[in-house]
Protein backbone atom coordinates (compact mmCIF):
# COMPACT_ATOMS: atom_id res chain seq x y z
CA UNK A 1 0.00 0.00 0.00
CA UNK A 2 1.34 3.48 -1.11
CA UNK A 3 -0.19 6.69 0.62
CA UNK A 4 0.42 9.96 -0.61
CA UNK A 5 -1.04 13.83 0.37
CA UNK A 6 -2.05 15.58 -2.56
CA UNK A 7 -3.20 18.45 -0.30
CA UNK A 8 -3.49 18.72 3.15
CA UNK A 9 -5.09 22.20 4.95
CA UNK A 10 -7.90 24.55 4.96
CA UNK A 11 -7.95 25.28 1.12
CA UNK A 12 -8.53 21.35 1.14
CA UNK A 13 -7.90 18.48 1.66
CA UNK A 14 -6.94 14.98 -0.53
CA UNK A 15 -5.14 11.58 0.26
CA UNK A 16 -4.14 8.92 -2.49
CA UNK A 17 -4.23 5.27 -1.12
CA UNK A 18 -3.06 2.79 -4.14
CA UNK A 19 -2.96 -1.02 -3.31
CA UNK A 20 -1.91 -4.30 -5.24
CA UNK A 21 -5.71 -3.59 -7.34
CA UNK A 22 -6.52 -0.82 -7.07
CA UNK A 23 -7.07 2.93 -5.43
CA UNK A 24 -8.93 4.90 -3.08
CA UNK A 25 -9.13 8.77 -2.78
CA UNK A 26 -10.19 10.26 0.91
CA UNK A 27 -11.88 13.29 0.48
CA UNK A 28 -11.28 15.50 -2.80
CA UNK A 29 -11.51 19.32 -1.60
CA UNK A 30 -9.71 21.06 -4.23
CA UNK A 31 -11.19 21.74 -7.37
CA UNK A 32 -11.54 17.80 -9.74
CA UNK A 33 -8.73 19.92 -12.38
CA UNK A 34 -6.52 20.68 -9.05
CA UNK A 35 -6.88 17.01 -8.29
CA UNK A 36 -6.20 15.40 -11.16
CA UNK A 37 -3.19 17.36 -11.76
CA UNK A 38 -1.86 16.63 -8.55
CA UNK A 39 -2.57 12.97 -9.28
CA UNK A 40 -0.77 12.33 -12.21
CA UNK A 41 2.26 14.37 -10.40
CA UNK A 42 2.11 12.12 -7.96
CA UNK A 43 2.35 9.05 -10.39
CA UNK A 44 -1.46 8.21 -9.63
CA UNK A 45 -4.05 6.30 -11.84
CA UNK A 46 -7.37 7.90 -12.09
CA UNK A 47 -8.64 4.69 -13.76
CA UNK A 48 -7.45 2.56 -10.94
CA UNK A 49 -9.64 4.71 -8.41
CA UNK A 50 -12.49 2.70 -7.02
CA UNK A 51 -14.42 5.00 -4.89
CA UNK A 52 -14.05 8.54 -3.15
CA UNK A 53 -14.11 8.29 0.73
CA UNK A 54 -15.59 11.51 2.42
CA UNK A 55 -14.51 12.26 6.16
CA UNK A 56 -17.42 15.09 6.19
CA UNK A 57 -18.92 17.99 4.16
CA UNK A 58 -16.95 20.81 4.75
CA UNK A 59 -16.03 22.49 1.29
CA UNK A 60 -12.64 21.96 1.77
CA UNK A 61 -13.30 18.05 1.93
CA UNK A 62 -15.98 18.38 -0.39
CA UNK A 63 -15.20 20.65 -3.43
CA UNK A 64 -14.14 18.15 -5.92
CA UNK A 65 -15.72 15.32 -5.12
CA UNK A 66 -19.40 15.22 -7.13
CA UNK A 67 -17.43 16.06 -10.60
CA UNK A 68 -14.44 13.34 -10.02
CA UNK A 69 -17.03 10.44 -8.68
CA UNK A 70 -18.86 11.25 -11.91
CA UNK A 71 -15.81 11.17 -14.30
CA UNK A 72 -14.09 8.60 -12.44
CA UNK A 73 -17.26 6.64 -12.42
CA UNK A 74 -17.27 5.54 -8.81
CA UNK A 75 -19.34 5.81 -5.70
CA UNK A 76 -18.86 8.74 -2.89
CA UNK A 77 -18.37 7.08 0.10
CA UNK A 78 -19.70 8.23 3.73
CA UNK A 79 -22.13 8.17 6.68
CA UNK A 80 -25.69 9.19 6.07
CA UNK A 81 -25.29 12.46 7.24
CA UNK A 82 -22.49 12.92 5.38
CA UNK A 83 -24.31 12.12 2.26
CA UNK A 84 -26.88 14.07 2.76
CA UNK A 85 -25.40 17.18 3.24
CA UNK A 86 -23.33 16.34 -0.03
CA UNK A 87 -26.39 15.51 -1.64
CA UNK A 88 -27.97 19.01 -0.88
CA UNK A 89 -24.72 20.23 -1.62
CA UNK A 90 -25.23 19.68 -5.11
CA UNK A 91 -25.43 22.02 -8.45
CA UNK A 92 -25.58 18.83 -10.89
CA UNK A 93 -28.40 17.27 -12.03
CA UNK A 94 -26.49 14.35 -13.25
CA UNK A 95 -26.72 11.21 -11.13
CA UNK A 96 -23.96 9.87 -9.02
CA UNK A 97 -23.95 6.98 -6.81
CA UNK A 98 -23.72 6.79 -3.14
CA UNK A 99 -22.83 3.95 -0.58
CA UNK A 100 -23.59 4.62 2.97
CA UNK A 101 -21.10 4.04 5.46
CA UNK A 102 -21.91 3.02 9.23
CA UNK A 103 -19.44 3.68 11.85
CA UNK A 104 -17.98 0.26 12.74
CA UNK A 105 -19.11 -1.60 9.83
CA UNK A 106 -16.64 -2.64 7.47
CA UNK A 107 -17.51 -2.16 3.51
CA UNK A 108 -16.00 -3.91 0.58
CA UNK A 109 -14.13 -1.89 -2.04
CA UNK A 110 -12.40 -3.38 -4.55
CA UNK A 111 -9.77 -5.56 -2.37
CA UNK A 112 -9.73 -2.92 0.31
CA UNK A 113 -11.84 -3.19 3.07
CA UNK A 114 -12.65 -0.05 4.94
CA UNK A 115 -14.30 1.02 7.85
CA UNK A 116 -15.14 4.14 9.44
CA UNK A 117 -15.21 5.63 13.00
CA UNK A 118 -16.54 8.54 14.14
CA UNK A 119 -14.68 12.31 14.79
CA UNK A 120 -15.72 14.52 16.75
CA UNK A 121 -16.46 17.98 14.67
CA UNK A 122 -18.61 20.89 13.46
CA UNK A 123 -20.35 18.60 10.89
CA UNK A 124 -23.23 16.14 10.07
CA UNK A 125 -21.79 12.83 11.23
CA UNK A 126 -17.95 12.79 10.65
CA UNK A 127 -15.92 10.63 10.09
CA UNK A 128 -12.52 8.62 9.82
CA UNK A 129 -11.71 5.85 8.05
CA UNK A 130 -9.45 2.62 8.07
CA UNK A 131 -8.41 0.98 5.07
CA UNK A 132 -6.56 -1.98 5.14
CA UNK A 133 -5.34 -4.77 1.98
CA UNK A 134 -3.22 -7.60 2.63
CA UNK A 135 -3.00 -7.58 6.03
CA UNK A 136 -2.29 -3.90 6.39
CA UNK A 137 -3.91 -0.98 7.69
CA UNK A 138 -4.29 2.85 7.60
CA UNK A 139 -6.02 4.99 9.24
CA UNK A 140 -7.11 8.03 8.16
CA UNK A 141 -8.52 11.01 10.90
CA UNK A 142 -8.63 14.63 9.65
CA UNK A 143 -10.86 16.72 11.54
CA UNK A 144 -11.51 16.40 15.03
CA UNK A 145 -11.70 18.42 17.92
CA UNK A 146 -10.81 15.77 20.74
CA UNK A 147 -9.50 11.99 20.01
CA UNK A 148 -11.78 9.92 21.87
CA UNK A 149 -10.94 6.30 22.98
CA UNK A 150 -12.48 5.21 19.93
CA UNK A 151 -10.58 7.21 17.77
CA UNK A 152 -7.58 5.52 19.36
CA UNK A 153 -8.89 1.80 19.14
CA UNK A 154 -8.91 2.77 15.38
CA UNK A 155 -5.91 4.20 14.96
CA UNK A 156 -3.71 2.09 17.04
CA UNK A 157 -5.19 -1.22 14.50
CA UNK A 158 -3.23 0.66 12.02
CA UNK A 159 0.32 0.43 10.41
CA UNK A 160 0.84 4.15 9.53
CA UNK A 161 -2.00 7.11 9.72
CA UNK A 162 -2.64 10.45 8.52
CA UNK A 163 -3.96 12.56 11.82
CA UNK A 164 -4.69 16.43 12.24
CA UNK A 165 -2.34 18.43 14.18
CA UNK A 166 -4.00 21.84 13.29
CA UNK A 167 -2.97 24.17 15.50
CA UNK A 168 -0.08 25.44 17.96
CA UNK A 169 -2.55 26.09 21.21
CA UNK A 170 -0.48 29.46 21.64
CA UNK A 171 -0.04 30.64 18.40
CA UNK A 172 -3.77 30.42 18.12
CA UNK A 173 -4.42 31.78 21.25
CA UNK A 174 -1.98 35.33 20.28
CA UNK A 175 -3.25 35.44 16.74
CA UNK A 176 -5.31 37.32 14.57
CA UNK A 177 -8.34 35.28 14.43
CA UNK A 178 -11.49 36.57 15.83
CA UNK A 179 -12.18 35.32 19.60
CA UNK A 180 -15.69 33.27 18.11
CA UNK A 181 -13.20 31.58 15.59
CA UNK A 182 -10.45 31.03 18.23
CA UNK A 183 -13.25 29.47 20.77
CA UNK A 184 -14.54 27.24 17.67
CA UNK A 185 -10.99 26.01 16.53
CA UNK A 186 -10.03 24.90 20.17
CA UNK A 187 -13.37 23.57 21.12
CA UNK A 188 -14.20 19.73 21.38
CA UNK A 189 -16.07 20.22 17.83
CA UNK A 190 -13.09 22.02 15.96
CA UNK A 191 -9.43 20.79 15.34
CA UNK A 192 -7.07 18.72 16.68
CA UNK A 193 -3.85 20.59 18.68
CA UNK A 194 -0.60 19.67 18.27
CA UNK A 195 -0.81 18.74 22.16
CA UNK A 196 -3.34 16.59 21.43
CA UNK A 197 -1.79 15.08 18.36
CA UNK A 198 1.25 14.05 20.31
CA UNK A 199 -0.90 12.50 23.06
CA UNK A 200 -2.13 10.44 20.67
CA UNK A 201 0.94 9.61 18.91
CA UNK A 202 2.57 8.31 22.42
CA UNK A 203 -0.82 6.05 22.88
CA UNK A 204 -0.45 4.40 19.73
CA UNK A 205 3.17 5.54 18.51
CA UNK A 206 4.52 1.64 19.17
CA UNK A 207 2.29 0.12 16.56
CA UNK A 208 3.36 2.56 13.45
CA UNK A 209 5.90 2.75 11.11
CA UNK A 210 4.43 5.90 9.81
CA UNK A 211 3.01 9.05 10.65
CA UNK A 212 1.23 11.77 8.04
CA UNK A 213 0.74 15.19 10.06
CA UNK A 214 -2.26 16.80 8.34
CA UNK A 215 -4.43 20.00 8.56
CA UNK A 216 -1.64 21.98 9.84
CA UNK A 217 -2.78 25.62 9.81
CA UNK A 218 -1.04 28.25 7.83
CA UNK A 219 -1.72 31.20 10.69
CA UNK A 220 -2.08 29.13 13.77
CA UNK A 221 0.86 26.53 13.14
CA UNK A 222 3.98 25.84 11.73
CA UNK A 223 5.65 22.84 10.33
CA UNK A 224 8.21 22.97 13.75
CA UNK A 225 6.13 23.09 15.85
CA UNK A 226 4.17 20.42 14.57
CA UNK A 227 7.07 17.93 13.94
CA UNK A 228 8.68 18.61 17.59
CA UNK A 229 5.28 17.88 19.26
CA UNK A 230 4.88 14.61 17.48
CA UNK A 231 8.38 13.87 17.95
CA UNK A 232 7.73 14.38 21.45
CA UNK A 233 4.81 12.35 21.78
CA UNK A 234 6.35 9.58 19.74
CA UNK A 235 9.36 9.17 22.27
CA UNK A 236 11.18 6.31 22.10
CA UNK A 237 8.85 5.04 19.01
CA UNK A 238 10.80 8.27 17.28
CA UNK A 239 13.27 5.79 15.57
CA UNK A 240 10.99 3.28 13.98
CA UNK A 241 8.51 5.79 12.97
CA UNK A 242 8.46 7.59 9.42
CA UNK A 243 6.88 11.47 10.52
CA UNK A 244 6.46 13.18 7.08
CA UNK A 245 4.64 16.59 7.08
CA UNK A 246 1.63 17.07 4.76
CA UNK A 247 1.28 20.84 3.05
CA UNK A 248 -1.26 22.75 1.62
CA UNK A 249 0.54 23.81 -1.53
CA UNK A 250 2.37 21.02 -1.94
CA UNK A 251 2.24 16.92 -2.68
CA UNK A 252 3.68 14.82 0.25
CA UNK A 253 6.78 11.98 -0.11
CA UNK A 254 4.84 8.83 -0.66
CA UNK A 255 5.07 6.30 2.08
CA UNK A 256 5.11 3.01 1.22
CA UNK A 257 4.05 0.42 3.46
């Protein structure tokens, strides 16, 4: 299994999973042009793409993914809240299919198998998702305000993950943003810290050989910052662990695993 970031931040948000048969794109919230170019830079296969997994229906998880489901062919992916707020969502009267996901219940796809768990955010039923083929998993949690237990259970099944670590709690707390956007960020429905991250990272840290830090924010964070929290949350995992920093304006290193 190959993972790769095509985007990664509050302009939006993409991740490329390819297997042995196969491919799977988590969210799509650039424009479908933006993503296909980033794609084929990354050495991607549109026609190997089996379905488009959607964490929630923020636009910047959401923007691209109606016109590449219909061009690619293949079902949106999600929980029934999801859905239907992507479903109102839409402009096109052109039919695309849908496949609802339950939280906990594992789905089919291709020769992945993938099953979500729920996030705690601003949104109609979010979501995360694990993927696993041939006896290996990842786990994929963007948006989240806390990481609950079962956010851990799910991540800690996994061989590498992509998980948020939005914001530096200080940087946030001394910057520009308005105090209603400050108290929404850092609330238990916004986005993940990089405190939090790295708490997470030293429950689960001895199970991974890789790490994707995603969602960073361009005002509130900074790639440092980021890397020497999860650094310091990894510990003495540090060594065995791949930590490879997701941008907005740029494609992450693939990780192979």
């Amino acid at each position: 299994m190959k993972i790769t970031i095509l985007a990664s931040g509050s302009k939006g948000n993409s991740v490329y999973v390819e297997g042995e048969d196969g491919a799977l794109l988590i969210d799509a919230g650039l424009s479908a042009k933006e993503i296909r170019t980033r794609l084929a830079a990354a050495g991607g296969d549109e026609e190997a793409v089996r379905a488009i997994l959607v964490t929630h229906e923020h636009i910047d998880h959401l923007r691209g993914v109606d016109v590449l489901a219909r061009r690619f062919g293949v079902p949106v992916v999600g929980t029934g809240g999801t859905l239907g707020a992507f479903l109102d969502k839409r402009t096109s009267a052109k039919p695309v299919e849908t496949v609802r996901a339950t939280y906990g219940e594992t789905l089919a796809l291709g020769n992945f198998s993938v099953t979500p768990f729920a996030t705690v955010h601003d949104a109609s039923e979010p979501c995360g998702f694990c993927v696993r083929e041939d006896g290996i998993g990842f786990g994929c949690c963007l948006d989240t305000g806390i990481v609950t237990p079962g956010i851990e259970r799910a991540l800690g099944t996994c061989d590498a993950v992509v998980l948020e670590s939005n914001h530096c709690p200080q940087m946030l707390e001394e910057g520009p943003y308005p105090y209603y956007l400050k108290e929404r960020i850092r609330s238990k429905r916004g986005h993940l810290s990089n405190t939090a991250a790295a708490t997470c990272l030293g429950d689960i840290g001895g199970n991974l050989s890789a790490v994707f830090l995603a969602h960073l924010s361009e005002v509130n964070n900074t790639p440092e910052k980021a890397v020497a929290a999860a650094e310091s949350g990894l510990g003495l995992y540090l060594d065995d662990t791949d930590l490879v920093v997701s941008g907005q304006h740029e494609i992450s290193r693939p990780v192979i695993l």
